[in-house]
PDB file of N, CA and C in Angstrom:
ATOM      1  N   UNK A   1       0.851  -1.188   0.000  1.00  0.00           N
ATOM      2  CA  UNK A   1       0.000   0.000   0.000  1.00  0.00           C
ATOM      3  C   UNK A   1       0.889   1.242   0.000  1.00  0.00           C
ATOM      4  N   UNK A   2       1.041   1.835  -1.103  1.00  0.00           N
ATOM      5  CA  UNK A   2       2.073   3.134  -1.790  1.00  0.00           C
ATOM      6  C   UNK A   2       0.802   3.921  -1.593  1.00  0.00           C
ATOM      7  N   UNK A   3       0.162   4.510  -0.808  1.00  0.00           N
ATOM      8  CA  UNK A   3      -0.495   5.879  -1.552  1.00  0.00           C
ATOM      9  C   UNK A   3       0.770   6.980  -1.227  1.00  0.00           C
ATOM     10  N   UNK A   4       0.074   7.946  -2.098  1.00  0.00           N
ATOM     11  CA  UNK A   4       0.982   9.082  -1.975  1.00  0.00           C
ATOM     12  C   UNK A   4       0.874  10.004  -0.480  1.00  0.00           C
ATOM     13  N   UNK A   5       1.608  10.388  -0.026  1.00  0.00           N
ATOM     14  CA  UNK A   5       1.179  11.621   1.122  1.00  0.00           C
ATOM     15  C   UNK A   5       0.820  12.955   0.523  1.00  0.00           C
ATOM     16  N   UNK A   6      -0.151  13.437   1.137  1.00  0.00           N
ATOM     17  CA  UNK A   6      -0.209  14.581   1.002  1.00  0.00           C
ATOM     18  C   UNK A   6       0.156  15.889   2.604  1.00  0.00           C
ATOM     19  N   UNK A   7       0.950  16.759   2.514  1.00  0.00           N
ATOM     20  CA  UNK A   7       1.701  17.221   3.056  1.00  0.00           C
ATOM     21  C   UNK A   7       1.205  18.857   3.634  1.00  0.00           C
ATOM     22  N   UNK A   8       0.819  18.810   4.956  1.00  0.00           N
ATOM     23  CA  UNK A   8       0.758  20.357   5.570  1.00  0.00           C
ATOM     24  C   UNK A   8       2.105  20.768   5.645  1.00  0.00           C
ATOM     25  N   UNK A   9       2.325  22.443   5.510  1.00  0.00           N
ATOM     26  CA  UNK A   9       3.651  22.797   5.718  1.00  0.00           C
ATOM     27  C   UNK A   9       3.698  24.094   5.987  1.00  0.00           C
ATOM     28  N   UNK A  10       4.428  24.890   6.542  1.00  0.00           N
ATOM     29  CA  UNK A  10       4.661  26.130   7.069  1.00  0.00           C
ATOM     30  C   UNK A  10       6.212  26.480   6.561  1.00  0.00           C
ATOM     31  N   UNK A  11       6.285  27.226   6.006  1.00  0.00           N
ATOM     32  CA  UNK A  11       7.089  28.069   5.599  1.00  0.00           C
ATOM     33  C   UNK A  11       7.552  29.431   5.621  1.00  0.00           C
ATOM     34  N   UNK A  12       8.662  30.021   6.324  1.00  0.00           N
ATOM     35  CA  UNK A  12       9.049  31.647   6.520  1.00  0.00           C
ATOM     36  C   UNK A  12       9.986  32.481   5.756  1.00  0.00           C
ATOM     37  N   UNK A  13      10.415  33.375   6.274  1.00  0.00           N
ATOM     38  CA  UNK A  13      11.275  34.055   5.526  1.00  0.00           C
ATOM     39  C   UNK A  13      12.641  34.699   7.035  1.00  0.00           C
ATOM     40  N   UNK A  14      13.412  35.494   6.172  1.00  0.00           N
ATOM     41  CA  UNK A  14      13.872  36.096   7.636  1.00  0.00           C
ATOM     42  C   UNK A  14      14.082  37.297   8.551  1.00  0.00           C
ATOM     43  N   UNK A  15      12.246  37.497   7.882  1.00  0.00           N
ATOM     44  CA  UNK A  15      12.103  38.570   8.881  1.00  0.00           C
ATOM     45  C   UNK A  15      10.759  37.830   9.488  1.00  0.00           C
ATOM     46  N   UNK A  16      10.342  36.407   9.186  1.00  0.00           N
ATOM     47  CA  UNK A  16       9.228  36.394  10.324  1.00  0.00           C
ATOM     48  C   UNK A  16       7.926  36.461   9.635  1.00  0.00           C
ATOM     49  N   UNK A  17       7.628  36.156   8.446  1.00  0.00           N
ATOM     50  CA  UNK A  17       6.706  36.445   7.869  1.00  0.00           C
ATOM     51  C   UNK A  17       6.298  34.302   7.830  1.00  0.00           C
ATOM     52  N   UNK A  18       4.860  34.015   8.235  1.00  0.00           N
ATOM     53  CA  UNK A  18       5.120  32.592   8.423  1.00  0.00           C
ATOM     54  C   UNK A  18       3.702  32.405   7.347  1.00  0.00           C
ATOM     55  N   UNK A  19       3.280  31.162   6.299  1.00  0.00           N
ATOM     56  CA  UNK A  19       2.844  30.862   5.277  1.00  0.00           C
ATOM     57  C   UNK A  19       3.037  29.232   5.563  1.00  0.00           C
ATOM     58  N   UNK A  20       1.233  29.160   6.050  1.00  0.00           N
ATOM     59  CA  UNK A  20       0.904  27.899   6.017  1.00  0.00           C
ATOM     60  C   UNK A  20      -0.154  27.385   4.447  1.00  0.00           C
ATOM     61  N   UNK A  21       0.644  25.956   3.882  1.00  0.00           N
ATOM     62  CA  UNK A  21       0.132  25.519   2.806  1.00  0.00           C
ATOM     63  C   UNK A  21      -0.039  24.255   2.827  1.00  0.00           C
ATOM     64  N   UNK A  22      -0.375  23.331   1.636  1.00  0.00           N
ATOM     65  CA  UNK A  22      -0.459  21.925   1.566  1.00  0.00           C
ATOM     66  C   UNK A  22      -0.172  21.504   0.071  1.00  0.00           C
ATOM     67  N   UNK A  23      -0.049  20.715  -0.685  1.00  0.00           N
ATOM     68  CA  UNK A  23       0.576  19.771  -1.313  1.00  0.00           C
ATOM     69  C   UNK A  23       0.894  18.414  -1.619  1.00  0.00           C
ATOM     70  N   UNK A  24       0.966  17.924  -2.313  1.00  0.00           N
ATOM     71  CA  UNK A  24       0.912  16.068  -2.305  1.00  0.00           C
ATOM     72  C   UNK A  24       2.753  16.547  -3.064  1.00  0.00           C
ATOM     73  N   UNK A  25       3.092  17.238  -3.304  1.00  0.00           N
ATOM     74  CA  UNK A  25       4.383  17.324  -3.998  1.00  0.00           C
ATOM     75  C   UNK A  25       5.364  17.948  -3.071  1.00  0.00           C
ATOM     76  N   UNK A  26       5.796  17.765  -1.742  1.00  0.00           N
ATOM     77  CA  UNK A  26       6.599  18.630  -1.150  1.00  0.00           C
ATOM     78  C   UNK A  26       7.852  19.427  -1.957  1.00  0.00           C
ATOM     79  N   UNK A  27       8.521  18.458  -2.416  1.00  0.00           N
ATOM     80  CA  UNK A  27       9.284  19.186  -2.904  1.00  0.00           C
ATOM     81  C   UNK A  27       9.813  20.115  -4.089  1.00  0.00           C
ATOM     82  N   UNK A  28       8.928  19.855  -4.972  1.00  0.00           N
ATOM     83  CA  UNK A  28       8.644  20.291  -6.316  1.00  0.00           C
ATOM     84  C   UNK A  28       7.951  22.196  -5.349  1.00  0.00           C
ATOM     85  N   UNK A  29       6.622  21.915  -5.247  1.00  0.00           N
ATOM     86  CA  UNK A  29       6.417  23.011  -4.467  1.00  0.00           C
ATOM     87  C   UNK A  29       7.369  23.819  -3.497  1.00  0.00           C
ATOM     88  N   UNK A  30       8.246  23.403  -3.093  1.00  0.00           N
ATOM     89  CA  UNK A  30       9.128  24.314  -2.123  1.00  0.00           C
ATOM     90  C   UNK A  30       9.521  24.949  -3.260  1.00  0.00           C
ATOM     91  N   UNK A  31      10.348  24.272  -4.703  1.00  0.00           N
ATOM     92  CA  UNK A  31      11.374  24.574  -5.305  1.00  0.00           C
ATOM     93  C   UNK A  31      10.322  25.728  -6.121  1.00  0.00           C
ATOM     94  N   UNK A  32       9.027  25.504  -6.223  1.00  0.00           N
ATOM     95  CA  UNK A  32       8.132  26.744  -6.990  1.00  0.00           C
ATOM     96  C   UNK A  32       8.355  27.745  -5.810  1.00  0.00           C
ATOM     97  N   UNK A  33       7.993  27.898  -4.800  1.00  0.00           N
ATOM     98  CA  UNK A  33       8.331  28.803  -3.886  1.00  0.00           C
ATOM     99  C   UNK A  33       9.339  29.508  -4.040  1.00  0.00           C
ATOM    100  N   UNK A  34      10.252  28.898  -3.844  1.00  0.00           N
ATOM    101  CA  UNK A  34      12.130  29.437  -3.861  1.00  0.00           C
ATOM    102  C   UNK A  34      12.095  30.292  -5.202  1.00  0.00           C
ATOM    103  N   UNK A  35      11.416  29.662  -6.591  1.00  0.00           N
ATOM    104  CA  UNK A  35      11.845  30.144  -7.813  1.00  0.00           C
ATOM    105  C   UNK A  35      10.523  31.673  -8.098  1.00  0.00           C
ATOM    106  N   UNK A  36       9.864  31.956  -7.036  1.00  0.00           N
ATOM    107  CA  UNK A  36       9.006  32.607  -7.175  1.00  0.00           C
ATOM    108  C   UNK A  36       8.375  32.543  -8.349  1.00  0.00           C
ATOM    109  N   UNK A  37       7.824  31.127  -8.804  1.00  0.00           N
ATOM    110  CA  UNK A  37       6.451  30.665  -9.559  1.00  0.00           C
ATOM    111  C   UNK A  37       5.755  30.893  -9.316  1.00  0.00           C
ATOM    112  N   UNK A  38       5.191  30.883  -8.081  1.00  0.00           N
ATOM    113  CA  UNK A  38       3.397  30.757  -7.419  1.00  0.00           C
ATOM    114  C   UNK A  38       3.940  32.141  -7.408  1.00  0.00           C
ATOM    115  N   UNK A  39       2.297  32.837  -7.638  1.00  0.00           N
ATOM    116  CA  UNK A  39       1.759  34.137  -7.708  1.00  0.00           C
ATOM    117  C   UNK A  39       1.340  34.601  -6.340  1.00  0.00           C
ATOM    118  N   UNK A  40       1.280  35.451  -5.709  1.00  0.00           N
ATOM    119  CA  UNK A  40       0.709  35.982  -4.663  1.00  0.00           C
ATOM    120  C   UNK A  40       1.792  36.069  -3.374  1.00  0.00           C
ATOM    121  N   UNK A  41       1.081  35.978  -2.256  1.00  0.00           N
ATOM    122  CA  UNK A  41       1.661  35.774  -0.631  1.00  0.00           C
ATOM    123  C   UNK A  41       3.105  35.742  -0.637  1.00  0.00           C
ATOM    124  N   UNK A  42       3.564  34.034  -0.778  1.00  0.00           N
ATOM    125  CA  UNK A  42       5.043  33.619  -0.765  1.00  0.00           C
ATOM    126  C   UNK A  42       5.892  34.423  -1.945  1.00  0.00           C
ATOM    127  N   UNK A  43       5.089  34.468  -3.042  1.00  0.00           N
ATOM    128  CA  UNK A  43       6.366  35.660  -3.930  1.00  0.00           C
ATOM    129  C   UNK A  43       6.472  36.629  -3.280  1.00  0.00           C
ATOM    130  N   UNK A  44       5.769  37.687  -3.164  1.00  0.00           N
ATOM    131  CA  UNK A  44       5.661  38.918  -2.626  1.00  0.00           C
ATOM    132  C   UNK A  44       6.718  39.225  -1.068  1.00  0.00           C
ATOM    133  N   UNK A  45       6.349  38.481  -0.363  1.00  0.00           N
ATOM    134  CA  UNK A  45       7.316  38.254   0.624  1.00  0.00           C
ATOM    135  C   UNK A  45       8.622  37.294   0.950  1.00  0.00           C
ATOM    136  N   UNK A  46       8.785  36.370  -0.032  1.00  0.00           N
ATOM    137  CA  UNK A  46      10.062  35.894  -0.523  1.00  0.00           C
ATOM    138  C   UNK A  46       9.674  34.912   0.801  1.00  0.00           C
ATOM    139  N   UNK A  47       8.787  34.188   1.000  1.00  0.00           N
ATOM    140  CA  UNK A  47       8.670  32.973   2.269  1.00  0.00           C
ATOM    141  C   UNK A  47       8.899  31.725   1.148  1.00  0.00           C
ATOM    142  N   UNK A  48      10.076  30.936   1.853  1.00  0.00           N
ATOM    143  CA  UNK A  48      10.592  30.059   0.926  1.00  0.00           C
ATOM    144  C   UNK A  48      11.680  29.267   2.202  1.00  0.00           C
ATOM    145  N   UNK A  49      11.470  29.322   3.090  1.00  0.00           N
ATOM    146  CA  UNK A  49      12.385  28.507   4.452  1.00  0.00           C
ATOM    147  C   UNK A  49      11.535  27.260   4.848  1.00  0.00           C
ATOM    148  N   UNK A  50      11.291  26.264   4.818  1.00  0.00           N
ATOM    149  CA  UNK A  50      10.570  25.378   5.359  1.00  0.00           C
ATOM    150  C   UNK A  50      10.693  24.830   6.979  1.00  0.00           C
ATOM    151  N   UNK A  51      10.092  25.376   7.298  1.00  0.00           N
ATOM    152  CA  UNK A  51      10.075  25.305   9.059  1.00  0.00           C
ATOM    153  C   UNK A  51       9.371  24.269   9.507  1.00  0.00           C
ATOM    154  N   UNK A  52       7.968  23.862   9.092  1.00  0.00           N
ATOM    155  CA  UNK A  52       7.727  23.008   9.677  1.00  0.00           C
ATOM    156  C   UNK A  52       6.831  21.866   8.336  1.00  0.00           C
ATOM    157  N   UNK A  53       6.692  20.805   8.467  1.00  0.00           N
ATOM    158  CA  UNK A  53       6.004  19.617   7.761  1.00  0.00           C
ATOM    159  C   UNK A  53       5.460  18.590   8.363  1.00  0.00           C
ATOM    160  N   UNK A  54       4.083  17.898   8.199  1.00  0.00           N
ATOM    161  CA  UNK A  54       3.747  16.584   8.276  1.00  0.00           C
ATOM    162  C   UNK A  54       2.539  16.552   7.601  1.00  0.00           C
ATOM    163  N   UNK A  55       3.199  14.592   7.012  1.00  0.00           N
ATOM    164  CA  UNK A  55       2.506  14.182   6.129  1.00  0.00           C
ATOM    165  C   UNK A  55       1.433  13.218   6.883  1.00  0.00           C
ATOM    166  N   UNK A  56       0.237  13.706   5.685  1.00  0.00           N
ATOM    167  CA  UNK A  56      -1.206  13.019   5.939  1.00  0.00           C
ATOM    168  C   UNK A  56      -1.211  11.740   4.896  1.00  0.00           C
ATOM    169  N   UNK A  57      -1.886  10.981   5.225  1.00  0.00           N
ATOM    170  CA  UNK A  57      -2.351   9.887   4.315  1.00  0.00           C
ATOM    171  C   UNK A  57      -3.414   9.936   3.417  1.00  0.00           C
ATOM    172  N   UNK A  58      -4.523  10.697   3.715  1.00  0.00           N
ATOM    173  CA  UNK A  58      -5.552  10.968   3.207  1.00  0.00           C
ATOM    174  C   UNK A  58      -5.861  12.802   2.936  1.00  0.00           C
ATOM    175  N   UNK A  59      -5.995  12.941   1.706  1.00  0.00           N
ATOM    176  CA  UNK A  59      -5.503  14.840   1.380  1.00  0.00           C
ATOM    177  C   UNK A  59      -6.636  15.294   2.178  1.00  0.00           C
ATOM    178  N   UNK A  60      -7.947  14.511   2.710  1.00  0.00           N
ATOM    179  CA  UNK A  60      -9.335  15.605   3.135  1.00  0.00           C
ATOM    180  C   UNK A  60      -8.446  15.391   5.224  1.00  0.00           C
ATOM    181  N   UNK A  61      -7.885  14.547   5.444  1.00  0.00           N
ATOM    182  CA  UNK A  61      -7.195  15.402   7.070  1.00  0.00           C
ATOM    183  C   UNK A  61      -5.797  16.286   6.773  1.00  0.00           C
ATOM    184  N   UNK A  62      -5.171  15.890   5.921  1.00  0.00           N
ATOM    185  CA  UNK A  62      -3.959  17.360   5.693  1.00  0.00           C
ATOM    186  C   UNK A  62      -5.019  18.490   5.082  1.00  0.00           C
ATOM    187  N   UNK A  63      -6.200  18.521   4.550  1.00  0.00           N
ATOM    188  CA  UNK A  63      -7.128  20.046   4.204  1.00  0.00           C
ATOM    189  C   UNK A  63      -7.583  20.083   5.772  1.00  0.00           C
ATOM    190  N   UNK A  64      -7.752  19.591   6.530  1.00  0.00           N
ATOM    191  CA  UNK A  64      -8.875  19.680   7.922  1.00  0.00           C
ATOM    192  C   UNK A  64      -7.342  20.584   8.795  1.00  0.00           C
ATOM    193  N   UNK A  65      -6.133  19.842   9.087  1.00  0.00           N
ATOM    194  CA  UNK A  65      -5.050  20.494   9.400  1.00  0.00           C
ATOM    195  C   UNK A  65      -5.237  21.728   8.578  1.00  0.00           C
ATOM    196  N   UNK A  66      -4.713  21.957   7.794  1.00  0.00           N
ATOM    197  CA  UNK A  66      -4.352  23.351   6.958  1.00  0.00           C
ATOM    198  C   UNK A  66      -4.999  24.498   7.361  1.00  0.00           C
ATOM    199  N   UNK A  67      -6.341  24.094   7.428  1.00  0.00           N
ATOM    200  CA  UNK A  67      -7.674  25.232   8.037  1.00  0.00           C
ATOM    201  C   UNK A  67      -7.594  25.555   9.203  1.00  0.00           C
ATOM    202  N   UNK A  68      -6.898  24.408  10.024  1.00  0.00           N
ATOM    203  CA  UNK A  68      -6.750  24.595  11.258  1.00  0.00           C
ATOM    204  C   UNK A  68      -5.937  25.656  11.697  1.00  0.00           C
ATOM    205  N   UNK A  69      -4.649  25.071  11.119  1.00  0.00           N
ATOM    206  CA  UNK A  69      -3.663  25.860  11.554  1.00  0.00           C
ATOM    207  C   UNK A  69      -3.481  27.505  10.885  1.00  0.00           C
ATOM    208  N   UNK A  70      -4.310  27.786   9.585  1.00  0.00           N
ATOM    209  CA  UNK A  70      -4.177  28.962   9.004  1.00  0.00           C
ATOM    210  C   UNK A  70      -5.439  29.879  10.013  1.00  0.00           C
ATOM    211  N   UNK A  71      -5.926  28.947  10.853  1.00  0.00           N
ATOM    212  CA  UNK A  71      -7.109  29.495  11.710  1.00  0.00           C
ATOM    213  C   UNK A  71      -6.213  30.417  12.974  1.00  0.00           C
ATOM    214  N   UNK A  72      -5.108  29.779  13.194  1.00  0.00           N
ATOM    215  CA  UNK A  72      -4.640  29.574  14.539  1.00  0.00           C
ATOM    216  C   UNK A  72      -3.847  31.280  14.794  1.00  0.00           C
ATOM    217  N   UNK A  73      -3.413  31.793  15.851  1.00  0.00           N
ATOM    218  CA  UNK A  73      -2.679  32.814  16.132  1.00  0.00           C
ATOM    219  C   UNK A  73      -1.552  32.825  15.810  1.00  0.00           C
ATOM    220  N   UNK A  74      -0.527  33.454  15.247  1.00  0.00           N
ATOM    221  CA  UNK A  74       0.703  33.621  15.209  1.00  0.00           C
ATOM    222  C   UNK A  74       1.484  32.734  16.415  1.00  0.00           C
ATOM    223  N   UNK A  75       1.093  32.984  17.724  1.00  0.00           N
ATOM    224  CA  UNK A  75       1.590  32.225  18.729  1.00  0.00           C
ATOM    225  C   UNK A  75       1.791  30.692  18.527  1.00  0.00           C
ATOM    226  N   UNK A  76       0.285  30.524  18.569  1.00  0.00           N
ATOM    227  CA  UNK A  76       0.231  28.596  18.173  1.00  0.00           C
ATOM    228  C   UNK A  76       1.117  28.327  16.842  1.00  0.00           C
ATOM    229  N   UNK A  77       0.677  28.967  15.681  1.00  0.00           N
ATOM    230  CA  UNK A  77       2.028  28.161  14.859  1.00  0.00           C
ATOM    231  C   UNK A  77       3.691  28.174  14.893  1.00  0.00           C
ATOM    232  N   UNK A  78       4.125  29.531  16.289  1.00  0.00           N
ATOM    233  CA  UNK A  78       5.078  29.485  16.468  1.00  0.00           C
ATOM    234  C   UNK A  78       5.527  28.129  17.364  1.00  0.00           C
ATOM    235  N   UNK A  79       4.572  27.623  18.382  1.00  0.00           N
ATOM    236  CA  UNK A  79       4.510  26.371  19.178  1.00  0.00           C
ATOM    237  C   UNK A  79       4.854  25.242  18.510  1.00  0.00           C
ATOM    238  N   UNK A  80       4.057  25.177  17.312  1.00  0.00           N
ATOM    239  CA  UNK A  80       3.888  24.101  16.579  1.00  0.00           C
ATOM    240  C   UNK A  80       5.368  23.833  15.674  1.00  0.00           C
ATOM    241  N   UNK A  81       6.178  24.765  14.932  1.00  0.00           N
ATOM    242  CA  UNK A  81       7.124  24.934  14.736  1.00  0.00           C
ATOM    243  C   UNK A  81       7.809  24.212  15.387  1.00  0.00           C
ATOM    244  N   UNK A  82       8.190  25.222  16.651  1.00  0.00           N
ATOM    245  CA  UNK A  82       8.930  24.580  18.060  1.00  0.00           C
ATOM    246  C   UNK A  82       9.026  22.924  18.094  1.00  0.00           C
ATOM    247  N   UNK A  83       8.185  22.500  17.790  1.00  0.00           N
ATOM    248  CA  UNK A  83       7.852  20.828  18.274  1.00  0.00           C
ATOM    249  C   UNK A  83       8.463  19.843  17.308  1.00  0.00           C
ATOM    250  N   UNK A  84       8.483  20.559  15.835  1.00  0.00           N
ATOM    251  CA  UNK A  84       9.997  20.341  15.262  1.00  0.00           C
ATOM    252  C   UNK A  84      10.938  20.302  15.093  1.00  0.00           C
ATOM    253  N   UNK A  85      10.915  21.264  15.062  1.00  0.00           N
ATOM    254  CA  UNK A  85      12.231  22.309  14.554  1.00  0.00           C
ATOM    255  C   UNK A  85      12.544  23.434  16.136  1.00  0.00           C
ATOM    256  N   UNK A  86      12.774  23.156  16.692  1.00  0.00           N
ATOM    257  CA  UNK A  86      13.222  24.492  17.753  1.00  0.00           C
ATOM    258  C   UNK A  86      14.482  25.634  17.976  1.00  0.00           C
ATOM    259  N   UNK A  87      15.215  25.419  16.371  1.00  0.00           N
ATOM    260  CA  UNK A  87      15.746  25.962  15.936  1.00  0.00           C
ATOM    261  C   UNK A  87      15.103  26.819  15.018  1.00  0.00           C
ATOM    262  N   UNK A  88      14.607  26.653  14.323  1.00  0.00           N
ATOM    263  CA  UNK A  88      13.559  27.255  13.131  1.00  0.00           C
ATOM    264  C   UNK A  88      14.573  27.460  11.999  1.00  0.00           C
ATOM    265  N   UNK A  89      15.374  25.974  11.565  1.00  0.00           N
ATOM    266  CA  UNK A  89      16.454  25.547  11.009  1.00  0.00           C
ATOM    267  C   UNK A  89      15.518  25.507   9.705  1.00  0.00           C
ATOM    268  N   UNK A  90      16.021  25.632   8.431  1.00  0.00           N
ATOM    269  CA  UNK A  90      15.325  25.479   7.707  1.00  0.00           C
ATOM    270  C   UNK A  90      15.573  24.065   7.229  1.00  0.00           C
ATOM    271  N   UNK A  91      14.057  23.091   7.153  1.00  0.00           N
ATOM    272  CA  UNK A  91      14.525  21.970   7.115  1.00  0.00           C
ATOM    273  C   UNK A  91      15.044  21.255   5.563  1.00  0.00           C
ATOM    274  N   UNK A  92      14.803  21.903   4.843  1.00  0.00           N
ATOM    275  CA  UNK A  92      15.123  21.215   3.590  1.00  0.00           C
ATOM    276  C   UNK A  92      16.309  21.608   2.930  1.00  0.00           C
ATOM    277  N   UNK A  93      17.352  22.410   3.787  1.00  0.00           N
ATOM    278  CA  UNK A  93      18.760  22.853   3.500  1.00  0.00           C
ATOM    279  C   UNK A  93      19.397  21.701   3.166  1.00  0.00           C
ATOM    280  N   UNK A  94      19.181  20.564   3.626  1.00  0.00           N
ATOM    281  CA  UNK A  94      19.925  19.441   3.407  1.00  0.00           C
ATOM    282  C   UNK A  94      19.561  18.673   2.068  1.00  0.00           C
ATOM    283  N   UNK A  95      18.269  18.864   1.683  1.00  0.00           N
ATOM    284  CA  UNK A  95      17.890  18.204   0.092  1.00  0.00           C
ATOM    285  C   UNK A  95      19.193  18.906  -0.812  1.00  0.00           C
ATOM    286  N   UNK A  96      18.937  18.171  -1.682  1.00  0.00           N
ATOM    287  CA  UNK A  96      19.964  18.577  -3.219  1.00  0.00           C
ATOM    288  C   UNK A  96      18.333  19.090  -4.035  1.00  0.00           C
ATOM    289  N   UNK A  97      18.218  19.860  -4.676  1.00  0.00           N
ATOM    290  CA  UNK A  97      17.019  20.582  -5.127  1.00  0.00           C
ATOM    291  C   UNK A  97      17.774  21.006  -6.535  1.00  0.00           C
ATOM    292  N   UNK A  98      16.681  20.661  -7.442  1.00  0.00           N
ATOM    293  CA  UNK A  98      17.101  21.382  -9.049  1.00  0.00           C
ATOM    294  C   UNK A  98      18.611  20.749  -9.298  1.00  0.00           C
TER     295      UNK A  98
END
């Protein structure tokens, strides 16, 4: 049983600007991020650091997450971060990308 994941994720910049999204393609999507493809939010503010990720099995609970957390205060997704990453290391420095 291969299904694919589909992926909540939070992403910043470095002044603090934080951009919660989702995806079945993590990494293809970061690399649209980085290359300022996608139109709007993340171009405009250059959010392209990947701070935090986890993958769902089924895309309708990573959409139920997503809402959640784009619901949530600045505070809580800084928490949530934390519980990863408590560096706020960017985690995909270590991929080879493009």
């Amino acid at each position: 049983m291969s299904k694919k994941a589909t992926y909540v994720y939070i992403l910043g910049n470095t002044t603090g600007v934080l951009y919660t999204g989702m995806t079945s393609d993590l990494v293809g999507r970061l690399e649209q991020h980085r290359q300022k493809q996608v139109e709007g939010f993340t171009k405009r503010y250059s959010v392209s650091r990947l701070l935090f990720v986890e993958a769902f099995e089924h895309p309708v609970d990573a959409l139920r997450a997503e809402r959640m957390i784009k619901g949530w205060r600045r505070s809580r997704k800084l928490e949530l971060i934390r519980t990863m990453n408590p560096t706020f290391r960017d985690l995909s420095e270590d991929w080879r990308l493009g």
